[in-house]
PDB file of N, CA and C in Angstrom:
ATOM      1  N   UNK A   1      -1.418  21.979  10.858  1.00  0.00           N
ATOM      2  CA  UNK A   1      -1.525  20.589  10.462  1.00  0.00           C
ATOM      3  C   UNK A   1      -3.004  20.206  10.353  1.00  0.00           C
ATOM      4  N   UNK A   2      -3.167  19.626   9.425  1.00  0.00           N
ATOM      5  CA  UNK A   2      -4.796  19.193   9.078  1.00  0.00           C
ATOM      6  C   UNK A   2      -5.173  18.004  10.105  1.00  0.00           C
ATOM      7  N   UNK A   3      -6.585  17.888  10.630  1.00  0.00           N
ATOM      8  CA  UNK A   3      -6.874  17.090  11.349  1.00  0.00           C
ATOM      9  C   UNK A   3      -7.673  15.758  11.033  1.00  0.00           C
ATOM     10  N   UNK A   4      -7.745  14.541  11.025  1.00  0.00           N
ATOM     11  CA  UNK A   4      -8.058  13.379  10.800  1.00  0.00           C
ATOM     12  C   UNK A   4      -8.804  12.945  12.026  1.00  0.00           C
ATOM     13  N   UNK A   5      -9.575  12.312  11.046  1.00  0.00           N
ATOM     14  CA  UNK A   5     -10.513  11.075  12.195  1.00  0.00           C
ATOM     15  C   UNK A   5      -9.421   9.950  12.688  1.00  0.00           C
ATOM     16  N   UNK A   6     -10.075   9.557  13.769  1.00  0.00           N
ATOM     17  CA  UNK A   6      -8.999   8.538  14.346  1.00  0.00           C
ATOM     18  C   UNK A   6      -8.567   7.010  13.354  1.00  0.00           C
ATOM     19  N   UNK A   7      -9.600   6.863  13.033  1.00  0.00           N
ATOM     20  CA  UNK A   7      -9.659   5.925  11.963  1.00  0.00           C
ATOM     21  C   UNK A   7      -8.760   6.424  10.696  1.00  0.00           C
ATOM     22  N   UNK A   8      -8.596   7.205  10.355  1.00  0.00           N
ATOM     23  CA  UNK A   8      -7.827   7.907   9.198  1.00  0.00           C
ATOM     24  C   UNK A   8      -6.313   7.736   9.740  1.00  0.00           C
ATOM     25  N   UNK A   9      -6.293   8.249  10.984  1.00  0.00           N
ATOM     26  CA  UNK A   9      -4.653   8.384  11.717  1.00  0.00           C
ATOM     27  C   UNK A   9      -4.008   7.102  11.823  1.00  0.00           C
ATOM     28  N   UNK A  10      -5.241   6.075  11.900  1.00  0.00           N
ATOM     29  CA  UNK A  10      -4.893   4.675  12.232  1.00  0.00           C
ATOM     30  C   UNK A  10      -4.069   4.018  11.256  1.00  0.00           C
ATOM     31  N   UNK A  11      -4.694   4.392   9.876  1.00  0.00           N
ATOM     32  CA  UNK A  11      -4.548   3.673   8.328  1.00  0.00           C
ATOM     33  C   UNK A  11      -3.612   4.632   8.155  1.00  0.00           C
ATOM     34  N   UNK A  12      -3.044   5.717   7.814  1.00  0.00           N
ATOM     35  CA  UNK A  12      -1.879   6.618   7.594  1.00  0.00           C
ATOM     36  C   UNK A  12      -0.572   5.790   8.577  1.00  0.00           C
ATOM     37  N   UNK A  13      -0.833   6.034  10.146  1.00  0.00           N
ATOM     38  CA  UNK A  13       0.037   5.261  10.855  1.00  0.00           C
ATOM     39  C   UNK A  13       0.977   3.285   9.889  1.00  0.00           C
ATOM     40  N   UNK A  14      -0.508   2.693   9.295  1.00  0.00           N
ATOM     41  CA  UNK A  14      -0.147   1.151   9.428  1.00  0.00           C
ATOM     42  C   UNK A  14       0.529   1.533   8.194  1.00  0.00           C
ATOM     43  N   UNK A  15       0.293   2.500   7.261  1.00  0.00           N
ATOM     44  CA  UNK A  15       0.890   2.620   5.979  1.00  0.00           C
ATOM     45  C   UNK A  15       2.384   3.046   6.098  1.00  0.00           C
ATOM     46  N   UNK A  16       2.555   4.139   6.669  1.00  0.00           N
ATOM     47  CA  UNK A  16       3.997   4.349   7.160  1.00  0.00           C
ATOM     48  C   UNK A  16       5.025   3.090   7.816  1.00  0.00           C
ATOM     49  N   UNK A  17       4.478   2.453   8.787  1.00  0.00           N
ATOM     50  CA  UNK A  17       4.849   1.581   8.911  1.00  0.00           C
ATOM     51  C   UNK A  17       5.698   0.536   7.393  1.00  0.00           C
ATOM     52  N   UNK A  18       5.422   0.484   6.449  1.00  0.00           N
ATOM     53  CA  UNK A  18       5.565  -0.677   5.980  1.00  0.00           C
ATOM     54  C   UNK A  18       6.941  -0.145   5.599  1.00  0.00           C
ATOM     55  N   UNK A  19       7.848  -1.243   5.324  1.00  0.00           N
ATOM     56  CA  UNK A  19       8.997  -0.428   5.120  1.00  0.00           C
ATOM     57  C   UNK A  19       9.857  -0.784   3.924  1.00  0.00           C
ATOM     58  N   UNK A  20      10.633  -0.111   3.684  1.00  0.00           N
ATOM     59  CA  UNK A  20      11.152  -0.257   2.320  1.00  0.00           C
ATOM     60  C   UNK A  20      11.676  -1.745   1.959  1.00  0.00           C
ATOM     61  N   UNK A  21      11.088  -1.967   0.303  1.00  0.00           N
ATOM     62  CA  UNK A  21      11.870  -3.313   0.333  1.00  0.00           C
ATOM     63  C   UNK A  21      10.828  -4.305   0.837  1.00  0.00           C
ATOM     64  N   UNK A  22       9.666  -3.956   1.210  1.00  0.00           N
ATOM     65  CA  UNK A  22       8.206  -4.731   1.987  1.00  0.00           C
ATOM     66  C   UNK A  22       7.144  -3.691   1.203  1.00  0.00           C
ATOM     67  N   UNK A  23       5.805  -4.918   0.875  1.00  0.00           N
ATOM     68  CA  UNK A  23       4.693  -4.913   0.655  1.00  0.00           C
ATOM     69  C   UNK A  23       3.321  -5.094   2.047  1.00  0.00           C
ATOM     70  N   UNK A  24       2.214  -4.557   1.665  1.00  0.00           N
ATOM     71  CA  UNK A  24       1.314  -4.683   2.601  1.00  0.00           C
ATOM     72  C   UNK A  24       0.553  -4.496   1.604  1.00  0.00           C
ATOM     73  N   UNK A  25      -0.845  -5.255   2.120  1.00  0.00           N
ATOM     74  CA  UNK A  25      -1.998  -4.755   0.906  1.00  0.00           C
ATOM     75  C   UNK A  25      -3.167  -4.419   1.909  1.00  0.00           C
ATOM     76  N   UNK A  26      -3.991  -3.675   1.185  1.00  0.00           N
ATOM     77  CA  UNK A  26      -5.047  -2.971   1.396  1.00  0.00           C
ATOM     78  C   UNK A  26      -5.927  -3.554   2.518  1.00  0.00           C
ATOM     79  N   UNK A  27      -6.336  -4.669   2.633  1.00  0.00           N
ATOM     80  CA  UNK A  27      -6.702  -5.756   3.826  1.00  0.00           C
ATOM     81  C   UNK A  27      -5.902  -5.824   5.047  1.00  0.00           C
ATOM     82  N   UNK A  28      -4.784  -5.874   4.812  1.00  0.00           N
ATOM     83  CA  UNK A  28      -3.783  -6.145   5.980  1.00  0.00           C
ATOM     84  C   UNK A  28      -3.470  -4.480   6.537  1.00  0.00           C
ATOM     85  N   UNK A  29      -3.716  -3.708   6.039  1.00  0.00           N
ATOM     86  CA  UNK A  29      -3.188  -2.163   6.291  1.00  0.00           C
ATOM     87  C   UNK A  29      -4.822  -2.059   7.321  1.00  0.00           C
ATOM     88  N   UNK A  30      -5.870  -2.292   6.705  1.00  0.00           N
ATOM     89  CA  UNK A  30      -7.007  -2.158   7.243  1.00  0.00           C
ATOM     90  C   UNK A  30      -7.076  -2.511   8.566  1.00  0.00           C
ATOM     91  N   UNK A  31      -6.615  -4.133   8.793  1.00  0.00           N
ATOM     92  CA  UNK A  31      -6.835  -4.518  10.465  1.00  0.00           C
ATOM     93  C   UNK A  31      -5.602  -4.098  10.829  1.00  0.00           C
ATOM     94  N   UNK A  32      -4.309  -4.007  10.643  1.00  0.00           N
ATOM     95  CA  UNK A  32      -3.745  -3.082  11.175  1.00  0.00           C
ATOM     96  C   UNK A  32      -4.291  -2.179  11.623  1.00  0.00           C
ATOM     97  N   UNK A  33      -4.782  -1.191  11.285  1.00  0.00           N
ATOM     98  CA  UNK A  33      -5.758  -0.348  11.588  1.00  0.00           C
ATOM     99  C   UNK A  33      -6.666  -0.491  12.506  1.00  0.00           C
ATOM    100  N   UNK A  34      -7.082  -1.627  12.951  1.00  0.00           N
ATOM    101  CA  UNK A  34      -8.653  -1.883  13.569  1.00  0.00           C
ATOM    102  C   UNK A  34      -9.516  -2.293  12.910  1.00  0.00           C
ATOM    103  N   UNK A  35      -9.725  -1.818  11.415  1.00  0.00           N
ATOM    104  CA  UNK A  35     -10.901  -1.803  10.863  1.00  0.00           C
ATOM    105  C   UNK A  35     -10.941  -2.982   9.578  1.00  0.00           C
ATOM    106  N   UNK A  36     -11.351  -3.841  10.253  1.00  0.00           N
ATOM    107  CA  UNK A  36     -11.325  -5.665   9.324  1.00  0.00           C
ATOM    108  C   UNK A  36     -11.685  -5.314   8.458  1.00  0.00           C
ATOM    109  N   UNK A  37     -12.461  -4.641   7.792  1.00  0.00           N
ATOM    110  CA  UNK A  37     -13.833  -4.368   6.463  1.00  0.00           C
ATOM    111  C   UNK A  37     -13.436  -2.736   5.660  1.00  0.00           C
ATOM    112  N   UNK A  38     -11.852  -2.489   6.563  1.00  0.00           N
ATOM    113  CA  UNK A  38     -11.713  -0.629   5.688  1.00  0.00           C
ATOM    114  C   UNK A  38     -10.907  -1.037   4.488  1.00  0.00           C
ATOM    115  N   UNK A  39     -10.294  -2.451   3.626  1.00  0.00           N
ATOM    116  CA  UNK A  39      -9.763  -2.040   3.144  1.00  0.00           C
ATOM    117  C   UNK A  39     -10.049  -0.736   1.464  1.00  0.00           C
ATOM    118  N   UNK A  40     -11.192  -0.785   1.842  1.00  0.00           N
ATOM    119  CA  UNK A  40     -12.105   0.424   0.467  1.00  0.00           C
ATOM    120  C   UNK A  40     -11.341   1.491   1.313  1.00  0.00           C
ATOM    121  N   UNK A  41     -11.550   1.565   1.972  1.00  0.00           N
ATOM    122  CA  UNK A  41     -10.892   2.981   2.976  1.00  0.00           C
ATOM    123  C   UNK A  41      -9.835   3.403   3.069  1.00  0.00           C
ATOM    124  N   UNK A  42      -9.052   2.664   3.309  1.00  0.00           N
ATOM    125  CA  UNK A  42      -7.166   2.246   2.653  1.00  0.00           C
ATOM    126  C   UNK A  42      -7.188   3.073   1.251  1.00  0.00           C
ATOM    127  N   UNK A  43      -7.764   2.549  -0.094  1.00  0.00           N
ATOM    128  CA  UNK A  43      -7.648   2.497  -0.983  1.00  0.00           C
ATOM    129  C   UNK A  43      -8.319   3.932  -1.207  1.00  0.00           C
ATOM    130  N   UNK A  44      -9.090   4.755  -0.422  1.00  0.00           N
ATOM    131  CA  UNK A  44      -9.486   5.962  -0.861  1.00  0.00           C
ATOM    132  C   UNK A  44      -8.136   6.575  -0.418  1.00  0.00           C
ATOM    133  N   UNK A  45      -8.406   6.776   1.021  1.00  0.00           N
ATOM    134  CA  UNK A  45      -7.410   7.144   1.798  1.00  0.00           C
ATOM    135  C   UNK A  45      -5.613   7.558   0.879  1.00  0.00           C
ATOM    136  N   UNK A  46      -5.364   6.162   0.180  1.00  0.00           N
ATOM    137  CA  UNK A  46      -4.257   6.420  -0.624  1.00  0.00           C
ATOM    138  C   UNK A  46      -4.365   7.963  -1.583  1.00  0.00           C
ATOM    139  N   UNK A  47      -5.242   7.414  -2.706  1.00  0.00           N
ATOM    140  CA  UNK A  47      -5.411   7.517  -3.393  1.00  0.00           C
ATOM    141  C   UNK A  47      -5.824   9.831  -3.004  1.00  0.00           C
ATOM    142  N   UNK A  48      -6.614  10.218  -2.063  1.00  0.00           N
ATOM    143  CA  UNK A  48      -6.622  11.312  -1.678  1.00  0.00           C
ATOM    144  C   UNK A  48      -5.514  11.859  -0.632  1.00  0.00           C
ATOM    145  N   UNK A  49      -4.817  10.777  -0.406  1.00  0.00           N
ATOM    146  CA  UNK A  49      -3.871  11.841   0.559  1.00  0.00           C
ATOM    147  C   UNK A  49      -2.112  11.086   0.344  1.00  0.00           C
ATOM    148  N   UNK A  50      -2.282  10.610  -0.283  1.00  0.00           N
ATOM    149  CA  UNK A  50      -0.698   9.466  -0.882  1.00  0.00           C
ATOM    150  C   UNK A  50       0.151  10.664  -0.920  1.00  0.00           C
ATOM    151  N   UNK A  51      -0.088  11.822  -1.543  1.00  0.00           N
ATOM    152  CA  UNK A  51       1.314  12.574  -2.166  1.00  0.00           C
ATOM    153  C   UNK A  51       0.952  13.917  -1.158  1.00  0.00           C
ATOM    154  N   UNK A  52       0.034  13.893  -0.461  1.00  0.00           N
ATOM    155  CA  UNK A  52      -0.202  15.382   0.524  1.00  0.00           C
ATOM    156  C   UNK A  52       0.627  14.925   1.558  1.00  0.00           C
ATOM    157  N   UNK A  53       0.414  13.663   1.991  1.00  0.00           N
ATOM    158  CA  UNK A  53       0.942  13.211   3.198  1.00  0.00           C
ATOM    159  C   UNK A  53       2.501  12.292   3.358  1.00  0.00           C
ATOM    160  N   UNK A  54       2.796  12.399   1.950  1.00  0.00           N
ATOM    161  CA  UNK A  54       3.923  11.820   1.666  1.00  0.00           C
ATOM    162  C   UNK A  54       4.448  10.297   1.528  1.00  0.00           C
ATOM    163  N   UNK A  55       2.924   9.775   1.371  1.00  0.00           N
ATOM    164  CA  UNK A  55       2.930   8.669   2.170  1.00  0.00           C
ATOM    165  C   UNK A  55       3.985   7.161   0.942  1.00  0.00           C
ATOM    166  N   UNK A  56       4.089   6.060   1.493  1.00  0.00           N
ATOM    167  CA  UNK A  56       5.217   5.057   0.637  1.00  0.00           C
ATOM    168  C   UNK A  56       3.814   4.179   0.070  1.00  0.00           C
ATOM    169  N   UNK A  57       2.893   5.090  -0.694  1.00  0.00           N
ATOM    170  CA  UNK A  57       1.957   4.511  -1.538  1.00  0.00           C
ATOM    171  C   UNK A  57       1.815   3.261  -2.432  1.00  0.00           C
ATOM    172  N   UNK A  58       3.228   3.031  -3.168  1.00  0.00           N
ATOM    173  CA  UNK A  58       3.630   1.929  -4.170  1.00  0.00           C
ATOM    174  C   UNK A  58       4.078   1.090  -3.000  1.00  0.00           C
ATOM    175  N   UNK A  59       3.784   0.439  -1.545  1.00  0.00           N
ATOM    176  CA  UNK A  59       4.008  -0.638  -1.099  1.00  0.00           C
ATOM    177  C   UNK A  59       2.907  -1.295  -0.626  1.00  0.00           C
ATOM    178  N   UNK A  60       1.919  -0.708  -0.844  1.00  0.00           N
ATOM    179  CA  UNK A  60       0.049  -1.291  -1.109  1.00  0.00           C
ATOM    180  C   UNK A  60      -0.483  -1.702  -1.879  1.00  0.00           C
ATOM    181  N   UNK A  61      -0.382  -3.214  -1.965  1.00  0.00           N
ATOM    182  CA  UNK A  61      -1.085  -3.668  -3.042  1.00  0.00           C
ATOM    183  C   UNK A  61      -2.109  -4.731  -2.872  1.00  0.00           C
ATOM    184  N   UNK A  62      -2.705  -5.353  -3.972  1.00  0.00           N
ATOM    185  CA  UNK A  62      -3.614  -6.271  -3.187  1.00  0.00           C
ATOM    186  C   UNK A  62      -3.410  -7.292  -2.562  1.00  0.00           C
ATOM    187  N   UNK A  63      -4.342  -8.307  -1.766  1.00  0.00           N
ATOM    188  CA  UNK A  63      -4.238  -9.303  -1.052  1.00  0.00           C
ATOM    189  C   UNK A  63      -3.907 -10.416  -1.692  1.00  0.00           C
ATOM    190  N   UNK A  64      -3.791 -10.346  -3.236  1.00  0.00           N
ATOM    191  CA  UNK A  64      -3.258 -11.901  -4.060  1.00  0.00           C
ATOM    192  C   UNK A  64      -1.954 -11.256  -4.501  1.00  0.00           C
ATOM    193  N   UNK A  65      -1.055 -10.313  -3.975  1.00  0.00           N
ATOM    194  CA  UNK A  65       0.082  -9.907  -4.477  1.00  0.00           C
ATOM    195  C   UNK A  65      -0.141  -9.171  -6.125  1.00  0.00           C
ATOM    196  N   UNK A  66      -1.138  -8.587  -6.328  1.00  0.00           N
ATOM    197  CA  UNK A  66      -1.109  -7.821  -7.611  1.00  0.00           C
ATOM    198  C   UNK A  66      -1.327  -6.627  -6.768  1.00  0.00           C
ATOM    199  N   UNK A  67      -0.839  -6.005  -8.463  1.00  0.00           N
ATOM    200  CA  UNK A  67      -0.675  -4.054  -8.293  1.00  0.00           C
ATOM    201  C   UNK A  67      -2.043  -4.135  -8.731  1.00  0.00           C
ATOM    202  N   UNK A  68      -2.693  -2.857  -8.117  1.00  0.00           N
ATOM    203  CA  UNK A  68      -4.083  -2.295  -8.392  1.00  0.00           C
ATOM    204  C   UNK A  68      -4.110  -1.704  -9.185  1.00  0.00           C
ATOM    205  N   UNK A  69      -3.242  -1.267  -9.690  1.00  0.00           N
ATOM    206  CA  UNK A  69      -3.617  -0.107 -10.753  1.00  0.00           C
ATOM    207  C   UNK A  69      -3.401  -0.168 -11.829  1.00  0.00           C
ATOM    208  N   UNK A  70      -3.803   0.024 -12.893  1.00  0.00           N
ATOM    209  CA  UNK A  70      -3.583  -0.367 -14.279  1.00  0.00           C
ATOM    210  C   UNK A  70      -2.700   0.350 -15.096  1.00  0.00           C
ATOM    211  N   UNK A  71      -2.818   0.128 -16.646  1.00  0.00           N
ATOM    212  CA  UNK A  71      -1.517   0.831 -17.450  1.00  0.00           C
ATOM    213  C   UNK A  71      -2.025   1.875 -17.789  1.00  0.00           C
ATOM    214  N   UNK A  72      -0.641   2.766 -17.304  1.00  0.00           N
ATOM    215  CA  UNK A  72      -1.180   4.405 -17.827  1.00  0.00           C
ATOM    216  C   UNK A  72      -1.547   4.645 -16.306  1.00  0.00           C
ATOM    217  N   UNK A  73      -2.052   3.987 -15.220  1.00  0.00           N
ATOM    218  CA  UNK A  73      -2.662   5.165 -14.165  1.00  0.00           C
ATOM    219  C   UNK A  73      -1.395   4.931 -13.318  1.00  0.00           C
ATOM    220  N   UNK A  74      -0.395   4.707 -13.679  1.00  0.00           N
ATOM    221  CA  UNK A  74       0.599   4.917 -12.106  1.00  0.00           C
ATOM    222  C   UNK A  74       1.141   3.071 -11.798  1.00  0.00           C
ATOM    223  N   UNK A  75       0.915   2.107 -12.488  1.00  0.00           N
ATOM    224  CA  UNK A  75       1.185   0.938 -12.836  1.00  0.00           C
ATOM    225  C   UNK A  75       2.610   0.814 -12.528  1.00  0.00           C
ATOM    226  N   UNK A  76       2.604   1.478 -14.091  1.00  0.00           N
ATOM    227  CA  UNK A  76       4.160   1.295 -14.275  1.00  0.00           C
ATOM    228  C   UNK A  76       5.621   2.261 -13.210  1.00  0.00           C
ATOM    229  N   UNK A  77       4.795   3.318 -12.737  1.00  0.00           N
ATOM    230  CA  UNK A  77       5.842   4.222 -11.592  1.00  0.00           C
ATOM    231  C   UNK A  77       5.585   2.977 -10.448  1.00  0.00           C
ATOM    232  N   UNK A  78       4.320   2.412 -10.396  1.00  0.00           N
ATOM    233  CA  UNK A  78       4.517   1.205  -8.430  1.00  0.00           C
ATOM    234  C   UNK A  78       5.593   0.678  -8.599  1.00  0.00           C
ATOM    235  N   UNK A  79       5.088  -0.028  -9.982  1.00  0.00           N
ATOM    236  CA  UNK A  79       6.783  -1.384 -10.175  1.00  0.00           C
ATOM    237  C   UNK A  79       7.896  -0.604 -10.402  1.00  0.00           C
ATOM    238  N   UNK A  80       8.242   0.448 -10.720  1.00  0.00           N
ATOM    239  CA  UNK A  80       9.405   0.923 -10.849  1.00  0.00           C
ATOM    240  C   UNK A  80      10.228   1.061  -9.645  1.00  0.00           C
ATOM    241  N   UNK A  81       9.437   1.630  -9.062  1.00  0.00           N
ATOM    242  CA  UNK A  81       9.539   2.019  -7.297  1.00  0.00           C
ATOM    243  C   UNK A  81       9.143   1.030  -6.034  1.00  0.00           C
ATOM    244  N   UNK A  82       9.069   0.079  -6.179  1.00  0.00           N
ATOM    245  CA  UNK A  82       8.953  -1.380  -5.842  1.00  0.00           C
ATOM    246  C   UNK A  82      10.457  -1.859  -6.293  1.00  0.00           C
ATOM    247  N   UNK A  83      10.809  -2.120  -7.431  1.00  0.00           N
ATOM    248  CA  UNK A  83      12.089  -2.703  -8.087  1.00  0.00           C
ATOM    249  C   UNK A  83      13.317  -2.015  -7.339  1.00  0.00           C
ATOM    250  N   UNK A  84      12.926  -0.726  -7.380  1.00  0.00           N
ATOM    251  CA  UNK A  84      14.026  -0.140  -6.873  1.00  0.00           C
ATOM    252  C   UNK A  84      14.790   0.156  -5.351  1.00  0.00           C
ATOM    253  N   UNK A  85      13.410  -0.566  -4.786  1.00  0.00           N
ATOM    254  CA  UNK A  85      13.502  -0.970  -3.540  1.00  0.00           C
ATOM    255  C   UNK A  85      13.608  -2.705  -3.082  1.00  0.00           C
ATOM    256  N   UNK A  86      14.744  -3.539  -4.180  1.00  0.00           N
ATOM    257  CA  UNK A  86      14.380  -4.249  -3.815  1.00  0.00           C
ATOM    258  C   UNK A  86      13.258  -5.509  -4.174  1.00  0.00           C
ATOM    259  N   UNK A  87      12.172  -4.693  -4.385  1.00  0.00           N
ATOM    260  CA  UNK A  87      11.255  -6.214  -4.129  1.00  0.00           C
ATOM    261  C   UNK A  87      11.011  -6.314  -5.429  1.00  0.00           C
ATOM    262  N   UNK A  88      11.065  -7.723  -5.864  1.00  0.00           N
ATOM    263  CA  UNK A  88      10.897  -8.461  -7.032  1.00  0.00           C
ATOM    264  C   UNK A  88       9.345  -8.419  -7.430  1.00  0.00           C
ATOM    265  N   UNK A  89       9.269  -8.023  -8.679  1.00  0.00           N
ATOM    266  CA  UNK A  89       7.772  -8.014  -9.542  1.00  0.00           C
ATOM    267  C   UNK A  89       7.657  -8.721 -10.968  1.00  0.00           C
ATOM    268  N   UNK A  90       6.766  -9.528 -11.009  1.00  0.00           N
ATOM    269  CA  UNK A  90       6.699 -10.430 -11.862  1.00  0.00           C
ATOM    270  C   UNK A  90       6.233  -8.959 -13.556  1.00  0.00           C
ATOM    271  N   UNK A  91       6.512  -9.981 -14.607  1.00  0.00           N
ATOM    272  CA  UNK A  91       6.231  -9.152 -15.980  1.00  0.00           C
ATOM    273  C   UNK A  91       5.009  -8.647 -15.680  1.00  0.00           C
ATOM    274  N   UNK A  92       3.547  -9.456 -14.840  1.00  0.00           N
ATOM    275  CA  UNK A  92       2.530  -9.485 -14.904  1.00  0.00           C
ATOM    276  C   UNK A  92       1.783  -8.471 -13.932  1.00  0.00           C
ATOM    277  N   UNK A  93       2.964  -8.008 -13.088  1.00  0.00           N
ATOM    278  CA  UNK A  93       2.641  -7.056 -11.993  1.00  0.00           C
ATOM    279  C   UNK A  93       2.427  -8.097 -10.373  1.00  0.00           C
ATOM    280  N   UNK A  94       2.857  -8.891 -10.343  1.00  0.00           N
ATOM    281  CA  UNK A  94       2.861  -9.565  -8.938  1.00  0.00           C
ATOM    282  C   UNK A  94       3.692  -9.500  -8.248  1.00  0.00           C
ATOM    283  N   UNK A  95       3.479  -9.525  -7.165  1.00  0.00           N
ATOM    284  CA  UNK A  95       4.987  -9.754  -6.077  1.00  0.00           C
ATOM    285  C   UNK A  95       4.170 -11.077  -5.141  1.00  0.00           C
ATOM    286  N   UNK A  96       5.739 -11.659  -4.617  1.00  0.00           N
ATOM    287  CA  UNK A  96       5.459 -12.949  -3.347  1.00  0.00           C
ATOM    288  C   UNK A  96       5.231 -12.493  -2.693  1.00  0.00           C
ATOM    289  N   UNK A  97       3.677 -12.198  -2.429  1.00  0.00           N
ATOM    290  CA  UNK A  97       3.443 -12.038  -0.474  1.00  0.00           C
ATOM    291  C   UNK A  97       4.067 -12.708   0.401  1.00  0.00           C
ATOM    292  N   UNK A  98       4.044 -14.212   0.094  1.00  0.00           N
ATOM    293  CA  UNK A  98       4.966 -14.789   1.112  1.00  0.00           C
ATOM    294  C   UNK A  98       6.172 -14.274   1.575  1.00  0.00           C
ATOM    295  N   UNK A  99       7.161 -13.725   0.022  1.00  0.00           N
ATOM    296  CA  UNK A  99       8.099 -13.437   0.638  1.00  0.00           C
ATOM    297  C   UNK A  99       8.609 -11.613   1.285  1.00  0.00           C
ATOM    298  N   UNK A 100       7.853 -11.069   0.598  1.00  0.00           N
ATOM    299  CA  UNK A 100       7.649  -9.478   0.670  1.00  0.00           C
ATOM    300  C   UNK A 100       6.802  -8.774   1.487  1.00  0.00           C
ATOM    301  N   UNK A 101       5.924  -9.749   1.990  1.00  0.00           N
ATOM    302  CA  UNK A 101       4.540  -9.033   3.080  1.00  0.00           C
ATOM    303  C   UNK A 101       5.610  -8.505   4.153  1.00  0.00           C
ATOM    304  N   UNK A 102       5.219  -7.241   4.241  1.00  0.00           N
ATOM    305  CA  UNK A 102       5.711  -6.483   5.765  1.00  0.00           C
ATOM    306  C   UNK A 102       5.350  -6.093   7.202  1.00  0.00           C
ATOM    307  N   UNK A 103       4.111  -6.843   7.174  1.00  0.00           N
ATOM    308  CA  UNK A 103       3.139  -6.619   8.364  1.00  0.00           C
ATOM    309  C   UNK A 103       2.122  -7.828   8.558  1.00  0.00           C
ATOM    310  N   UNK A 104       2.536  -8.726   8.544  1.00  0.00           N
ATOM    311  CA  UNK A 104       1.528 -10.202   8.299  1.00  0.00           C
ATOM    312  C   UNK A 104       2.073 -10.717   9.480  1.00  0.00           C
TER     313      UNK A 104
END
């Protein structure tokens, strides 16, 4: 098993956490974590270890309820896989934090 900084284990841990059918974004995964100021770190973190580590990647999004990622990079698989769990996404790519946040 590959080894992680504690800080890494922290943000993998808050990400697992979120659970199907629930959103968390990149800020809120961060102090989960401990780390008020990681959400850049979150967002690497995904982005290099999302599919090594298996992780429920499409329930991270940003802090105004938009998807991060644009058309063509994996956009359209979040909302697919978001929908299909459940949580409602606007044409525009938004979801209600209010009503979908999973760790707030």
């Amino acid at each position: 098993m590959k080894e992680f900084h504690e800080s890494t284990l922290r943000i993998l841990e808050a990400i697992r956490a979120v659970p199907a059918g629930r959103v968390s974004s990149y800020r809120d995964i961060a102090y989960a974590a401990g780390l008020p100021n990681g959400a850049r770190q979150v967002a690497r973190i995904l982005h290099s270890l999302g599919e090594a580590e298996n992780l429920p990647w499409h329930r991270i999004i940003k802090a105004d309820g938009r998807i991060a990622l644009g058309a063509g990079n994996g956009r359209e698989l979040q909302i697919s896989l978001l929908r299909s769990e459940g949580v409602k996404v606007s044409r525009g790519g938004t979801v209600d934090m209010e009503r979908y946040a999973g760790n707030r």
